[in-house]
PDB file of N, CA and C in Angstrom:
ATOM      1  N   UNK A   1       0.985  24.201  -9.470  1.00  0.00           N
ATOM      2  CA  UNK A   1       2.119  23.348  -9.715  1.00  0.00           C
ATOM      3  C   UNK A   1       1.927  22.668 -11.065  1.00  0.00           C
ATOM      4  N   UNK A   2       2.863  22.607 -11.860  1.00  0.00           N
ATOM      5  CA  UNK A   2       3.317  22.036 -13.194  1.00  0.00           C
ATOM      6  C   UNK A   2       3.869  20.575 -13.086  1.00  0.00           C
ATOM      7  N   UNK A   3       3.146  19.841 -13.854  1.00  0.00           N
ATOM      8  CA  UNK A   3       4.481  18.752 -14.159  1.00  0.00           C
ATOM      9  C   UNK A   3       4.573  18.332 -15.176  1.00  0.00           C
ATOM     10  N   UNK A   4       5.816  17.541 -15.618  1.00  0.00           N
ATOM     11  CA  UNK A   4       5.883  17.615 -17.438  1.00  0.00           C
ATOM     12  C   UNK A   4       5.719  15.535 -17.305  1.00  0.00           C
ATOM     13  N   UNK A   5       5.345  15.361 -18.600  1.00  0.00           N
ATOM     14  CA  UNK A   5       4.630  14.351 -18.830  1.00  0.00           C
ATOM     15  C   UNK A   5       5.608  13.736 -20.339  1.00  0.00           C
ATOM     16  N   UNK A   6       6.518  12.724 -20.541  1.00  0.00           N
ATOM     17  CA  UNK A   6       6.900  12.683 -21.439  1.00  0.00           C
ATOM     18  C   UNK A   6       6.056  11.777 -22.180  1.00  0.00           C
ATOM     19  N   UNK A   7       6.288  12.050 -23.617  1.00  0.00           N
ATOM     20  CA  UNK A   7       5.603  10.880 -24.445  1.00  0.00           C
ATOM     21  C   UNK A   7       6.063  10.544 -25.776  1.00  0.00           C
ATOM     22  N   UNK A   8       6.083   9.312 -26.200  1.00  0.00           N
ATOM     23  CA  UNK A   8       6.593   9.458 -27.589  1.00  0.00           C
ATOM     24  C   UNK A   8       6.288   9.868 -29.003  1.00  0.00           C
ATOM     25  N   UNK A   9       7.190  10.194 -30.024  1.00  0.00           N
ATOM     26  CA  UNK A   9       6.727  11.043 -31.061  1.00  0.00           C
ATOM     27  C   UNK A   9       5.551  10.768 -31.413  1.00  0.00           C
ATOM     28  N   UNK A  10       5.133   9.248 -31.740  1.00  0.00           N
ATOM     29  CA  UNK A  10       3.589   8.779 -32.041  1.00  0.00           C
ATOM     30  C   UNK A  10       2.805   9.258 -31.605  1.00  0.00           C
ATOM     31  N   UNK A  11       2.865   9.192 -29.933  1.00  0.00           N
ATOM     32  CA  UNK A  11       1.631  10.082 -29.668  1.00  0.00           C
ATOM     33  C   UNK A  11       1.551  11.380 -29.312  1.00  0.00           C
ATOM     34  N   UNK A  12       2.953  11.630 -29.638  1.00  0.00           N
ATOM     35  CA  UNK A  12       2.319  13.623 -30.055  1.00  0.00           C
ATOM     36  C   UNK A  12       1.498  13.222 -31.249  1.00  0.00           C
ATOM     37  N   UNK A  13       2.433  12.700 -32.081  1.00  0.00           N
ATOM     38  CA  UNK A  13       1.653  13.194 -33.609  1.00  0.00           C
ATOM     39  C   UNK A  13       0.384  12.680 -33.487  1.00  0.00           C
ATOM     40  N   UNK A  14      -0.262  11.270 -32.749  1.00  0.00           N
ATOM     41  CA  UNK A  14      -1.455  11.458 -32.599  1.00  0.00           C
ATOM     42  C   UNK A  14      -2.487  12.053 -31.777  1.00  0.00           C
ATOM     43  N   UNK A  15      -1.859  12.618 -30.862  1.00  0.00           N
ATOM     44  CA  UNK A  15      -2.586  14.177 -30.232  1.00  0.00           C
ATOM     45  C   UNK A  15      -2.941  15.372 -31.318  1.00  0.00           C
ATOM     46  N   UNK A  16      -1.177  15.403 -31.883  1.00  0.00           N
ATOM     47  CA  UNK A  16      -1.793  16.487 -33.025  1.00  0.00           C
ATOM     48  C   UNK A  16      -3.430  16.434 -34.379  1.00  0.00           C
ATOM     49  N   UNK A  17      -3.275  15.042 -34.341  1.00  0.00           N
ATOM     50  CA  UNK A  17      -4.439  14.324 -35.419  1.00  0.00           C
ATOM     51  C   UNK A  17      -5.935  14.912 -34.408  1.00  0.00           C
ATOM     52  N   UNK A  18      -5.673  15.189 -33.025  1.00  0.00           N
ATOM     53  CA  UNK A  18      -7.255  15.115 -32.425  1.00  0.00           C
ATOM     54  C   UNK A  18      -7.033  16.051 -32.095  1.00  0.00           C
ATOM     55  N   UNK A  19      -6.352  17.691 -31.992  1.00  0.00           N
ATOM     56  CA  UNK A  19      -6.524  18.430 -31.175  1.00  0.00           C
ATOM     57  C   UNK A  19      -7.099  19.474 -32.071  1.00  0.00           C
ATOM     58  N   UNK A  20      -7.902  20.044 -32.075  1.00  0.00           N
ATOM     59  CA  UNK A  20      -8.509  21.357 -32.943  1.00  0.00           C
ATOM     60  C   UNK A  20      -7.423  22.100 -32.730  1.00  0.00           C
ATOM     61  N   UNK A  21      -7.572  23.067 -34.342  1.00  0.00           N
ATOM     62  CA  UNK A  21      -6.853  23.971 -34.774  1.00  0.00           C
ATOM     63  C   UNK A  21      -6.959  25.372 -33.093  1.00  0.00           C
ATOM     64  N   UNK A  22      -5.162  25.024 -32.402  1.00  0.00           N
ATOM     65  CA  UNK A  22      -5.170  26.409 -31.366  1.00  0.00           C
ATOM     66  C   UNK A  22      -5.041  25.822 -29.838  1.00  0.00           C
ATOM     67  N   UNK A  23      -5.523  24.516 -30.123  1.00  0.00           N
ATOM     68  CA  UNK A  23      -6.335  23.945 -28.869  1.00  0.00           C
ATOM     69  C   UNK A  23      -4.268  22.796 -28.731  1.00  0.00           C
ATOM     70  N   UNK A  24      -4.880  23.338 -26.923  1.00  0.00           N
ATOM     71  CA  UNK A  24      -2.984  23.061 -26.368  1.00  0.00           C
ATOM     72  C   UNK A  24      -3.661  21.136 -26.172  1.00  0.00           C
ATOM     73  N   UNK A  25      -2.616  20.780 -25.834  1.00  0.00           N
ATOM     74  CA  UNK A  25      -2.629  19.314 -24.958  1.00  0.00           C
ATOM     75  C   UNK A  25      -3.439  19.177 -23.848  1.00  0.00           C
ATOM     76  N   UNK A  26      -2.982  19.962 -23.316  1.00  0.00           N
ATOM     77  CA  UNK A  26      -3.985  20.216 -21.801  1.00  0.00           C
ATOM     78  C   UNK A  26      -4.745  20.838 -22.031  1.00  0.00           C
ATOM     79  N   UNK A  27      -5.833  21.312 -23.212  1.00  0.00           N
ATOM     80  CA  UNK A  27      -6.797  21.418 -23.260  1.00  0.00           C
ATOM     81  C   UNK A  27      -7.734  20.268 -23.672  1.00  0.00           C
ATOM     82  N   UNK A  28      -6.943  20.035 -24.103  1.00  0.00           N
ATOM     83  CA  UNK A  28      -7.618  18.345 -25.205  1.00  0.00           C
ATOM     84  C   UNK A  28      -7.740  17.302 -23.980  1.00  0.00           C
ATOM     85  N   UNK A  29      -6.719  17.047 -23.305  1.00  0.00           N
ATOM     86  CA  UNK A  29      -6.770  16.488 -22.431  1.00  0.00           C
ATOM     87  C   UNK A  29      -7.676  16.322 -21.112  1.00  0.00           C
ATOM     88  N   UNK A  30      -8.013  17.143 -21.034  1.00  0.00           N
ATOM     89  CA  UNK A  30      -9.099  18.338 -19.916  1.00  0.00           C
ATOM     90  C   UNK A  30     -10.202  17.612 -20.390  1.00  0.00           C
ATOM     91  N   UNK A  31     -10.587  17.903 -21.801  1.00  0.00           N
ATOM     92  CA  UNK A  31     -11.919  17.383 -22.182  1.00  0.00           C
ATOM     93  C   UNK A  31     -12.040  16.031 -22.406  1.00  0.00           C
ATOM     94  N   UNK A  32     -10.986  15.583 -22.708  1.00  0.00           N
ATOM     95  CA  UNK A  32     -11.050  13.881 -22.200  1.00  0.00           C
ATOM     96  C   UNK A  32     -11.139  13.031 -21.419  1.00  0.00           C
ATOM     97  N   UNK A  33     -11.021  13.455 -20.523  1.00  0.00           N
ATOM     98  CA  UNK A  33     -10.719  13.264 -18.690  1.00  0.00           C
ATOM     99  C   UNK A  33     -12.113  13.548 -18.455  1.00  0.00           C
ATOM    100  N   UNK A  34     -12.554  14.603 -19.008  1.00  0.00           N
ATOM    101  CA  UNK A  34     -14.160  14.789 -18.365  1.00  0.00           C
ATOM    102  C   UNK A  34     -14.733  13.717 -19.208  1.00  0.00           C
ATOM    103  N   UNK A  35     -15.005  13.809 -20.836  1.00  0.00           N
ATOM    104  CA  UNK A  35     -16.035  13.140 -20.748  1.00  0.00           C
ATOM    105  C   UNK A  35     -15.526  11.408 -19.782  1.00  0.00           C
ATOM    106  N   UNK A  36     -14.501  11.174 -20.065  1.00  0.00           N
ATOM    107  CA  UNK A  36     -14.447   9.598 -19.154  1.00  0.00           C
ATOM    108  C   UNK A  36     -15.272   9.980 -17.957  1.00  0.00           C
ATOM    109  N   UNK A  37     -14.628  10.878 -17.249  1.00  0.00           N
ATOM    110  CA  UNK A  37     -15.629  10.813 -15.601  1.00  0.00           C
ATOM    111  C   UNK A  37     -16.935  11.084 -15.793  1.00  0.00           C
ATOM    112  N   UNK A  38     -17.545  11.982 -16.860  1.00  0.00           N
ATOM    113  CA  UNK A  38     -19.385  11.936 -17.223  1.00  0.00           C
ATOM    114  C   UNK A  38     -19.810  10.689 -17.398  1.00  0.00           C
ATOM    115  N   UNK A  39     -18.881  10.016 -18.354  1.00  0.00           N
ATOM    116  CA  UNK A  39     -19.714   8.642 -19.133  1.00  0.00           C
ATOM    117  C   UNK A  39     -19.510   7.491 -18.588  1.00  0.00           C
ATOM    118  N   UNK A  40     -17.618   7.689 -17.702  1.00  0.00           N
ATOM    119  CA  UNK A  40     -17.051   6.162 -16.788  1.00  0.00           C
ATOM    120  C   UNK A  40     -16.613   5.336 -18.054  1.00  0.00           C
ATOM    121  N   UNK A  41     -16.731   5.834 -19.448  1.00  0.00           N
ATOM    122  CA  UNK A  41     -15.909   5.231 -20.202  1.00  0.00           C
ATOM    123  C   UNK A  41     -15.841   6.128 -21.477  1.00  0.00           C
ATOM    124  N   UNK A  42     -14.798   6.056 -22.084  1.00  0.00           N
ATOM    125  CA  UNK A  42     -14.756   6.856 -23.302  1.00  0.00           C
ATOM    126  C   UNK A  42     -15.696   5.868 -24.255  1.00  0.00           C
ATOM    127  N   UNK A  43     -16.535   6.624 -25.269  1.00  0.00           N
ATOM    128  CA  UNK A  43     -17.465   5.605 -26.638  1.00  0.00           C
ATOM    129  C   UNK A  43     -16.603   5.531 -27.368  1.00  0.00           C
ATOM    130  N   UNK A  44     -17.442   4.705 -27.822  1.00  0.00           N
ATOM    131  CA  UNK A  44     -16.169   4.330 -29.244  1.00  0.00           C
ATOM    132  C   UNK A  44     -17.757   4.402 -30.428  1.00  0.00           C
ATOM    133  N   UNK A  45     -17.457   4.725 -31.312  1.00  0.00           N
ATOM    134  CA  UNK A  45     -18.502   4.844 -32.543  1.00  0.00           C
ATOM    135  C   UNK A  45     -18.881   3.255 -33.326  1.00  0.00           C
ATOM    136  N   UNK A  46     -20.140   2.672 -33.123  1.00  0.00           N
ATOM    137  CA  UNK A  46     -20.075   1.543 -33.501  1.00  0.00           C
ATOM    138  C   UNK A  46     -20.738   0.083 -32.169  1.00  0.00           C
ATOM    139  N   UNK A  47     -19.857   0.978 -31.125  1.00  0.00           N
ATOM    140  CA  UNK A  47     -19.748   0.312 -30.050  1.00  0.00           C
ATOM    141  C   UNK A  47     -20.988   0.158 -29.145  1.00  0.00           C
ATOM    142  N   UNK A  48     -21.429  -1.217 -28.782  1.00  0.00           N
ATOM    143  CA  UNK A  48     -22.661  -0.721 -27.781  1.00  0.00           C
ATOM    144  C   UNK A  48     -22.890  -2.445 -27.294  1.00  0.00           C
ATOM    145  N   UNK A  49     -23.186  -2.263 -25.860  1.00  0.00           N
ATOM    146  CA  UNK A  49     -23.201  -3.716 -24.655  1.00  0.00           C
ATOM    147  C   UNK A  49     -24.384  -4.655 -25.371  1.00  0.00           C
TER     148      UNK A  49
END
């Protein structure tokens, strides 16, 4: 099962800024979703408790 997900132009265009050359939404997405559930939070560069 499919479902469509709307979003606004901004953040296509900033999907387009992170997605490697080929690589769909739901691929990008896929790998984002994981690392959150590996790490329980996305890093941020810089960042540390």
């Amino acid at each position: 099962m499919t479902h469509t997900i709307e979003i606004s132009d901004d953040m296509k265009d900033r999907l387009d800024n992170h997605c490697e050359e080929g690589e769909s939404y739901e691929e990008f997405l896929e790998e984002l979703l994981t690392i959150y559930e590996t790490e329980g939070a996305f890093l941020q560069e810089g960042y540390s408790e």
